[in-house]
Protein backbone atom coordinates (compact mmCIF):
# COMPACT_ATOMS: atom_id res chain seq x y z
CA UNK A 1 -40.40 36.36 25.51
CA UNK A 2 -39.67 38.89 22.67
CA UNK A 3 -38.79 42.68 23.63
CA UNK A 4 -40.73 45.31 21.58
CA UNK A 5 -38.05 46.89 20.67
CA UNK A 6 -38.52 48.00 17.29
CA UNK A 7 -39.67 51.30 16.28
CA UNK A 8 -38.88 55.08 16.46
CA UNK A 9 -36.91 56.97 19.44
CA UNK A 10 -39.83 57.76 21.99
CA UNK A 11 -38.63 58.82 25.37
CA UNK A 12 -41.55 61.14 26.95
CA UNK A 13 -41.75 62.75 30.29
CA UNK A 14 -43.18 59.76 31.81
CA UNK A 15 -40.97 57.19 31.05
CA UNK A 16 -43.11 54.67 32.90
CA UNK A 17 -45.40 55.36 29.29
CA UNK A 18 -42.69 55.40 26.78
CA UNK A 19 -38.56 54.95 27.28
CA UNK A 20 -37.21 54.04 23.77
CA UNK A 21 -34.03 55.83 23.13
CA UNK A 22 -32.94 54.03 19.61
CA UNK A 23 -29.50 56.05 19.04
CA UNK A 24 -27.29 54.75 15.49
CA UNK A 25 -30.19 52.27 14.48
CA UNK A 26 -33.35 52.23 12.77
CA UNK A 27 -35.94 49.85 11.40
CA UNK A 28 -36.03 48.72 8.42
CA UNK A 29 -39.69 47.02 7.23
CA UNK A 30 -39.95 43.51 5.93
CA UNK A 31 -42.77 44.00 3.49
CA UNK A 32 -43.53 40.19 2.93
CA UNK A 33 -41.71 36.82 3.15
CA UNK A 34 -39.77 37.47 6.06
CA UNK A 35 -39.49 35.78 9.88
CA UNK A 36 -40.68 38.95 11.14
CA UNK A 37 -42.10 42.29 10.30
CA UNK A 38 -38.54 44.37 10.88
CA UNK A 39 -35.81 44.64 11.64
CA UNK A 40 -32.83 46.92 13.41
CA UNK A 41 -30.49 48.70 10.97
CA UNK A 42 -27.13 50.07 12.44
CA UNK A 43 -26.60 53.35 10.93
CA UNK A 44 -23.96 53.88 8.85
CA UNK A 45 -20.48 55.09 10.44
CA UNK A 46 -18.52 57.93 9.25
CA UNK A 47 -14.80 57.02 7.49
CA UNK A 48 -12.55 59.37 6.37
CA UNK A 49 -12.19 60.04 2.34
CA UNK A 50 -9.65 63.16 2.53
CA UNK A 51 -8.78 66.38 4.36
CA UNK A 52 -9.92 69.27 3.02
CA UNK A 53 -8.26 72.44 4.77
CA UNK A 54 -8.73 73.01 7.98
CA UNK A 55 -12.24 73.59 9.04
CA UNK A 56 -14.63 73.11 9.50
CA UNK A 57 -16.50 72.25 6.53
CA UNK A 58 -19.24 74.85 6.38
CA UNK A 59 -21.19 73.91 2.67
CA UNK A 60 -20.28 71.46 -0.03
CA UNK A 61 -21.90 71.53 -3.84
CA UNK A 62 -21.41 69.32 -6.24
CA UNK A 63 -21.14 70.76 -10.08
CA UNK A 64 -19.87 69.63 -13.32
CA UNK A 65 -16.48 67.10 -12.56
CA UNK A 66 -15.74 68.73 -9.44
CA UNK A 67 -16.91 69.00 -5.77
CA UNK A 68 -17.07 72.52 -4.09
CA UNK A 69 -15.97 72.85 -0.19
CA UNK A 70 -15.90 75.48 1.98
CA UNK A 71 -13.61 74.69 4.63
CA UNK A 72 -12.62 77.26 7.63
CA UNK A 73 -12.25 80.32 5.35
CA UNK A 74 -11.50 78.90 2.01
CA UNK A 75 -13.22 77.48 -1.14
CA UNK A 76 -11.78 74.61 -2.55
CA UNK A 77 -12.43 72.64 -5.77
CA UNK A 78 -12.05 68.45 -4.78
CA UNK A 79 -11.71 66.72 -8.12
CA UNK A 80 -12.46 62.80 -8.56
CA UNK A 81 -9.39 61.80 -7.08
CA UNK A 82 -10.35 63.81 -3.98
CA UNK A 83 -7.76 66.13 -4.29
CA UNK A 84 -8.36 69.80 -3.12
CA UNK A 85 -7.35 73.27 -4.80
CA UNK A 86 -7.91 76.43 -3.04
CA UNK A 87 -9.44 79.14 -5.29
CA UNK A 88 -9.96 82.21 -2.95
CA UNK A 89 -10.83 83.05 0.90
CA UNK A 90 -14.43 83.09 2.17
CA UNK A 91 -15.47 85.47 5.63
CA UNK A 92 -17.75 83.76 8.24
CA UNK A 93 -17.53 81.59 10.52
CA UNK A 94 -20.99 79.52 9.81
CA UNK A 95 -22.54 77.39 7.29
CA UNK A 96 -23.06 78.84 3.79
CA UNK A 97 -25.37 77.75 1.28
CA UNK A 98 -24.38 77.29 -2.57
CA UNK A 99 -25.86 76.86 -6.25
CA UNK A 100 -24.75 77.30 -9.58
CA UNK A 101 -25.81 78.75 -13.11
CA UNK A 102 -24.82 77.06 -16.36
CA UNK A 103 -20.98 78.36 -15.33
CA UNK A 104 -20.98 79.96 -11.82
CA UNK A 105 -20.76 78.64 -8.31
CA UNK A 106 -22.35 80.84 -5.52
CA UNK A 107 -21.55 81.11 -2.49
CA UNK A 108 -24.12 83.20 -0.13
CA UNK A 109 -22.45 83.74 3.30
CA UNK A 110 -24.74 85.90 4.79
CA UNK A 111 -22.80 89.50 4.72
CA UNK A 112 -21.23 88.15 2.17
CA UNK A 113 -21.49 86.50 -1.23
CA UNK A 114 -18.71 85.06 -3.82
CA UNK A 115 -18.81 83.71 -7.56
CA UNK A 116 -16.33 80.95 -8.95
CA UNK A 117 -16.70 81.07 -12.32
CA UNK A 118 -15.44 77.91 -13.87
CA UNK A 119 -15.07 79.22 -17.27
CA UNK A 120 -12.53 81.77 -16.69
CA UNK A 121 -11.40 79.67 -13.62
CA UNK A 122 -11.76 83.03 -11.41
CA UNK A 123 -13.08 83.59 -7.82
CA UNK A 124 -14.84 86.73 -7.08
CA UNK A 125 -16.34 88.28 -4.34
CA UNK A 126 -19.73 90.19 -4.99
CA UNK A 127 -18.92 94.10 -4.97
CA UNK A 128 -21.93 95.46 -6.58
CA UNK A 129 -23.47 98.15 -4.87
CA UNK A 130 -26.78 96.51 -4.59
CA UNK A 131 -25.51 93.35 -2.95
CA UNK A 132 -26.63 93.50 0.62
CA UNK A 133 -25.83 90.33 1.91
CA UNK A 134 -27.39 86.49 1.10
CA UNK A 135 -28.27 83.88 3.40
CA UNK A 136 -30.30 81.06 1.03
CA UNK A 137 -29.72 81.09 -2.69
CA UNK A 138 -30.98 79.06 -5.73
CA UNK A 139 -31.57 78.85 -9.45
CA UNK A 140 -34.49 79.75 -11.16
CA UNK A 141 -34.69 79.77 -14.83
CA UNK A 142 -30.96 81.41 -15.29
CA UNK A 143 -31.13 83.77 -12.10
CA UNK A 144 -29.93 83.44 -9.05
CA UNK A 145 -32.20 84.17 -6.14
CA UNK A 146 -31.04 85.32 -2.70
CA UNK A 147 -33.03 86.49 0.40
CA UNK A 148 -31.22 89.92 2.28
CA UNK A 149 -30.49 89.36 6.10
CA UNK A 150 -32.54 91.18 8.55
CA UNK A 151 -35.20 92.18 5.67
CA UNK A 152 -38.06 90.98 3.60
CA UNK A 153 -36.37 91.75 0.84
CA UNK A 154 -35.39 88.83 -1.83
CA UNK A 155 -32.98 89.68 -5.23
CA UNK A 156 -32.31 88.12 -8.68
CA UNK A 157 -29.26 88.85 -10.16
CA UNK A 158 -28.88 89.38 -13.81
CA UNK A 159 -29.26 86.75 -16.23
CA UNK A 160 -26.68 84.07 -15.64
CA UNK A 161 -24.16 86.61 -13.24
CA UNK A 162 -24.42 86.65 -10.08
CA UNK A 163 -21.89 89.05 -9.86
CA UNK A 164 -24.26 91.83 -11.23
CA UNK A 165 -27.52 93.16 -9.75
CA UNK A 166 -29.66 95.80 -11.04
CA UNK A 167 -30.98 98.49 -8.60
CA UNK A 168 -34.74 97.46 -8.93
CA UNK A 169 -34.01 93.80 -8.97
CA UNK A 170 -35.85 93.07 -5.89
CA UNK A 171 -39.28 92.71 -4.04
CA UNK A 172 -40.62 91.99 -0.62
CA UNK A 173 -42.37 89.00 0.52
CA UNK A 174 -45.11 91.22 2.67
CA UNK A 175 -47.96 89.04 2.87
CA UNK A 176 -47.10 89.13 6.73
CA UNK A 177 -44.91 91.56 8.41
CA UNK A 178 -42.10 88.78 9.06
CA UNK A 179 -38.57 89.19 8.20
CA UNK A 180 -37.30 86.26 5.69
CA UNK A 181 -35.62 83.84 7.31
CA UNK A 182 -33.68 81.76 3.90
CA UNK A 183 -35.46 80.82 0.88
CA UNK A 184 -34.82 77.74 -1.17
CA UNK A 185 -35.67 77.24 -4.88
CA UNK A 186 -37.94 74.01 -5.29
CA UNK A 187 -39.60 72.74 -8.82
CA UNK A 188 -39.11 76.28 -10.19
CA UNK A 189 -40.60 78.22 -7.54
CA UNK A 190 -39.32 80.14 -4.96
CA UNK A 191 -40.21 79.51 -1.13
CA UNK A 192 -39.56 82.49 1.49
CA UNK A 193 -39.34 81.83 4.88
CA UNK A 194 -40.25 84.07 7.39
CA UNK A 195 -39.95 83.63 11.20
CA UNK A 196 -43.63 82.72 11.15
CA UNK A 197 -44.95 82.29 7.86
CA UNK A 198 -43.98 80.92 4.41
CA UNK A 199 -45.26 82.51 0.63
CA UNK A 200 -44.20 80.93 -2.51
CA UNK A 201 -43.81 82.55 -5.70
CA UNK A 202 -42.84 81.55 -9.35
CA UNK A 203 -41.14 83.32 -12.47
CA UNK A 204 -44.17 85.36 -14.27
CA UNK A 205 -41.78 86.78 -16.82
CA UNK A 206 -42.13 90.44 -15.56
CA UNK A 207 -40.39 93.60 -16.53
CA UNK A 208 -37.65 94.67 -14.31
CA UNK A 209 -38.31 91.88 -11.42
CA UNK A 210 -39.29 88.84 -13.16
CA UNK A 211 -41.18 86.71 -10.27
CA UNK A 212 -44.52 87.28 -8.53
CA UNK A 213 -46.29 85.49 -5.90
CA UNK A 214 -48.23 82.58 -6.32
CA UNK A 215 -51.79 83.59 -4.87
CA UNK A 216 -53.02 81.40 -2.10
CA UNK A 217 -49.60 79.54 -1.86
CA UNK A 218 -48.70 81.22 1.69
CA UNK A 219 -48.69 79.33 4.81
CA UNK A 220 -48.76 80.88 8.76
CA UNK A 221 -45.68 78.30 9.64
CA UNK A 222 -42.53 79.56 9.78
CA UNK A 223 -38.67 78.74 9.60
CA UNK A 224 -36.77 78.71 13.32
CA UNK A 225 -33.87 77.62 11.38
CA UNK A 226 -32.51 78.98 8.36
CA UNK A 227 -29.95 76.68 7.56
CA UNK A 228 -32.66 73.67 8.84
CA UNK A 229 -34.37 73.57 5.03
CA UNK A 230 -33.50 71.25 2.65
CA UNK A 231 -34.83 69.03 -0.42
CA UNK A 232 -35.70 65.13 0.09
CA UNK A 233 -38.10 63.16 -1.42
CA UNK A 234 -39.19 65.65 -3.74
CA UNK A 235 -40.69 68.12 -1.04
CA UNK A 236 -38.92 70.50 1.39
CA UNK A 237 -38.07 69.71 4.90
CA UNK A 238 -37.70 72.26 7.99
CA UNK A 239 -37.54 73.01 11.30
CA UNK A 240 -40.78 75.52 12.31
CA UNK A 241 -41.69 78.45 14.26
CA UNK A 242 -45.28 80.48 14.09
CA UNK A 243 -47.13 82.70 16.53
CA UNK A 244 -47.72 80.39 18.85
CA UNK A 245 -44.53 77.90 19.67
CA UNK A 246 -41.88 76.28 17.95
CA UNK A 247 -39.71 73.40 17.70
CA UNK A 248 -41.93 71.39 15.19
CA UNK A 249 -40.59 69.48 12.08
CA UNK A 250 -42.28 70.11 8.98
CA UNK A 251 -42.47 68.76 5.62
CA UNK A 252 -44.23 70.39 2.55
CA UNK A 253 -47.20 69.27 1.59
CA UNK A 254 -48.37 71.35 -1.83
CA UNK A 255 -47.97 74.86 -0.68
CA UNK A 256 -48.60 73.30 3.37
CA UNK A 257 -46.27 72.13 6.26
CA UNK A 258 -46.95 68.96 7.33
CA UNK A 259 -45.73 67.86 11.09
CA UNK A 260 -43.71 65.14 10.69
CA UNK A 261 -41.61 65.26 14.51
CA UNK A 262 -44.00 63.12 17.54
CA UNK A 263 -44.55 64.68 20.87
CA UNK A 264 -41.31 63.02 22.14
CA UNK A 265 -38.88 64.53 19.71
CA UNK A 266 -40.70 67.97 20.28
CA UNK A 267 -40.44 67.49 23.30
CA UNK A 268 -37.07 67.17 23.51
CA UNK A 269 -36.45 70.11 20.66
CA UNK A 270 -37.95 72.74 22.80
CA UNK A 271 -35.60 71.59 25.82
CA UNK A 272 -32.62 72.88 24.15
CA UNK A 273 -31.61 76.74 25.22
CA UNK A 274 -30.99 77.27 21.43
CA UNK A 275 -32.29 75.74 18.30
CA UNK A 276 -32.63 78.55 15.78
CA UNK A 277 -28.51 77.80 15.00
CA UNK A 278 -30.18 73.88 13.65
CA UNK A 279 -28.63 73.01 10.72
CA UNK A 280 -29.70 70.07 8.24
CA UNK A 281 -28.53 67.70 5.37
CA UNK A 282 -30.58 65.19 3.71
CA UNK A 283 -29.18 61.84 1.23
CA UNK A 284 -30.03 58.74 0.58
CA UNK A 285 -28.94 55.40 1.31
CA UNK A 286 -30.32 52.00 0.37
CA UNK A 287 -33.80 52.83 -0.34
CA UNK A 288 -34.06 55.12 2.62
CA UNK A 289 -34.23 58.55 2.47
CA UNK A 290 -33.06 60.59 5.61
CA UNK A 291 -33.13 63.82 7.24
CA UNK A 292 -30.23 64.79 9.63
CA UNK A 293 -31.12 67.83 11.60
CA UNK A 294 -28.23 68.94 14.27
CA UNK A 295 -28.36 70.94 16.96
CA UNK A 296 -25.07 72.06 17.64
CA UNK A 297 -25.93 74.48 20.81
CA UNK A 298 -27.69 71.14 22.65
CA UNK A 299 -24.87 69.00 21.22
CA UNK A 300 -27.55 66.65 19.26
CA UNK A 301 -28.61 65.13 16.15
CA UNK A 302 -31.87 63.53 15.14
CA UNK A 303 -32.84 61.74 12.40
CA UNK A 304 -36.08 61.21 10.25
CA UNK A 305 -36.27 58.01 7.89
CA UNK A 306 -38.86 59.01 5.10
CA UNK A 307 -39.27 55.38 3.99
CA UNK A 308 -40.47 54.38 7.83
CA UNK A 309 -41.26 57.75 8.82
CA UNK A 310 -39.78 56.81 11.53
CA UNK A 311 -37.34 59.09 13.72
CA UNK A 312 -34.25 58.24 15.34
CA UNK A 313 -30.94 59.38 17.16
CA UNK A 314 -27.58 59.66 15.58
CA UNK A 315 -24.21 60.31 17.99
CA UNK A 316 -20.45 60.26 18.45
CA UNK A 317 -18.56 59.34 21.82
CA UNK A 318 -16.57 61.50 23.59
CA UNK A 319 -15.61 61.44 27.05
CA UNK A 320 -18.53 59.08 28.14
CA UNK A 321 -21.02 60.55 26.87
CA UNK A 322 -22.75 60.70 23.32
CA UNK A 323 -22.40 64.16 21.43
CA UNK A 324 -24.16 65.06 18.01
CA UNK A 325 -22.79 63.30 15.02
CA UNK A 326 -19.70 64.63 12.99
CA UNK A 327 -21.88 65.22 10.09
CA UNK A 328 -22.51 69.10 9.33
CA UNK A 329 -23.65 68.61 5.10
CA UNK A 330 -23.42 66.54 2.50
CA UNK A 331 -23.12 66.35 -1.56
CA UNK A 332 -23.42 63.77 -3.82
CA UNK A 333 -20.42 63.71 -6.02
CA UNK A 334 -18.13 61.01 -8.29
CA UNK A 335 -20.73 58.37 -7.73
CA UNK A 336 -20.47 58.97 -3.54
CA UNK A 337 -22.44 60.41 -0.55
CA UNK A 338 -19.85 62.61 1.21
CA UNK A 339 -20.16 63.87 4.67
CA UNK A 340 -18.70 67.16 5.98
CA UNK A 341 -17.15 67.46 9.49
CA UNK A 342 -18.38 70.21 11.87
CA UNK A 343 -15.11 70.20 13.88
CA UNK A 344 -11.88 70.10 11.46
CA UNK A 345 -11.13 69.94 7.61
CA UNK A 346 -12.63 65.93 6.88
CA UNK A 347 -14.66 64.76 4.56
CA UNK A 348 -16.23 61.47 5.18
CA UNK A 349 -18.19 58.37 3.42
């Protein structure tokens, strides 16, 4: 007799109604012509490619021929051969996020935010006296955009520097009275996440601040995670909070979140003591596209298969028992998906 054994990781509170734990594997549809309708993928392991510093890795960026890592408290540049230069020292502890301009990386590290500028090969760290701190950045149309911790307050810089900032170079997102969260920059409009609700808004070519919100793009879901959005299969993917709970994964959906997580991997979300220090990657791999949400705090990792939309655990082994995956974020760079590690200075494939 055959098991039922394919599917998505299901284990509720009854297990007598659903125990399926599926941890390193996922299903993988047979669309025609085949002895059966699936079948169980193992997911891919982690091998080493190169050490960069000492770690952990806390962002990586791909950009022009080079990779950019943050490892421990140093930016490196990793060129094709996977060799690493250090070009300056970066404060923090946690993740960062990163973008570029036509010639500057950016690195937003909450309190803090640095500039490499590969044309003049020099690493800077943002002194202006209107620079109050960054936690997501992106491009939009030769700015970059950054959201101020602890405010509602989001800032462009000037036109292709991020090293200057005018005085008036900022606006609120005040539809609700929600500090931001992060923001990320998707299909040339900006997305600002608050603890509880989202408002989107675009470049409108303005005087003195250049953007303006997109009227009737705003959305009563939240962010519980700021370093839990990121980009996959051309929408946005995070981990929510609103007025009434948390713990729900979300996907956009035009200017709405759509659930995405089941019962069971809610359920097992809003077991962990902490989940607002989530942190996510996405890539791709063979046709599937995946979302890799950790949660350090609970020691976990799940997984959401876009292609199957199907979810699914990911783990290491250590001392008997499984533990999240090494995985912290990824970039795609020289032709390669490449994996940063949460504990020490490795990159992986």
């Amino acid at each position: 007799m055959k098991t039922p054994i394919l599917g998505s990781s299901y284990v509720t509170r009854s297990v007598n109604a659903a125990d399926a734990r599926m941890i390193n594997l996922y299903p993988e549809i047979i669309p025609e012509g085949g002895k059966e309708a699936a079948w169980l993928q193992r997911a891919p392991g982690l091998r080493l490619l190169a050490t960069v510093g000492i770690g952990p890795i806390r962002g990586m960026w791909a950009f022009g021929n080079y990779g950019y890592v943050v490892s421990g408290n140093t930016l490196y540049r990793v060129d094709t051969n996977w060799l690493p230069t250090s070009l300056g020292t970066v404060a923090g502890t946690g993740p960062v996020n990163m973008s570029n301009n036509n010639t500057q990386v950016y690195i937003a590290a909450g309190t803090y935010g640095y500039i490499y500028d590969t044309s003049t090969n020099t690493f800077s760290q943002i002194t202006s006296a209107n620079f109050y701190g960054a936690v997501g950045v992106g491009y939009l149309d030769g700015y970059f955009v950054y959201n101020q911790p602890g405010t509602q307050n989001f800032w462009v810089s000037n036109l292709q520097d991020g090293l200057t900032i005018q005085p008036l170079n900022y606006a609120a997102a005040d539809g609700a009275p929600d500090n931001l969260v992060t923001l990320i920059v998707d299909h040339r409009e900006v997305w600002l996440f608050g603890s509880y609700t989202v408002e989107v808004w675009y470049d409108a070519g303005l005087p003195t601040f250049p953007l303006a919100r997109i009227q009737g793009a705003f959305n009563e879901i939240g962010c519980a995670a700021a370093y839990s959005v990121a980009k996959l299969d051309n929408g946005i993917f995070w981990l929510g909070t609103d007025q009434r709970g948390k713990g729900i994964v979300y996907r956009s959906n035009g200017y709405s979140g759509e659930r995405i997580s089941t019962h069971a991997v809610e359920w097992q979300i809003q077991q962990y003591s902490q989940i607002s220090d989530a942190t996510a990657y996405t890539y791709q791999q063979d046709g599937h596209s995946f979302y890799v949400l950790n949660f350090p705090t609970a020691d976990r990792t799940w997984v959401y298969d876009v292609a199957t939309q199907a979810w699914h655990e990911r783990a290491g082994w250590d001392n008997d028992t499984f533990t999240r995956q090494r995985g912290n974020c990824q970039m795609f760079f020289n032709n390669t998906n490449v994996i940063g590690d949460y504990r020490a200075g490795a990159i992986f494939i």
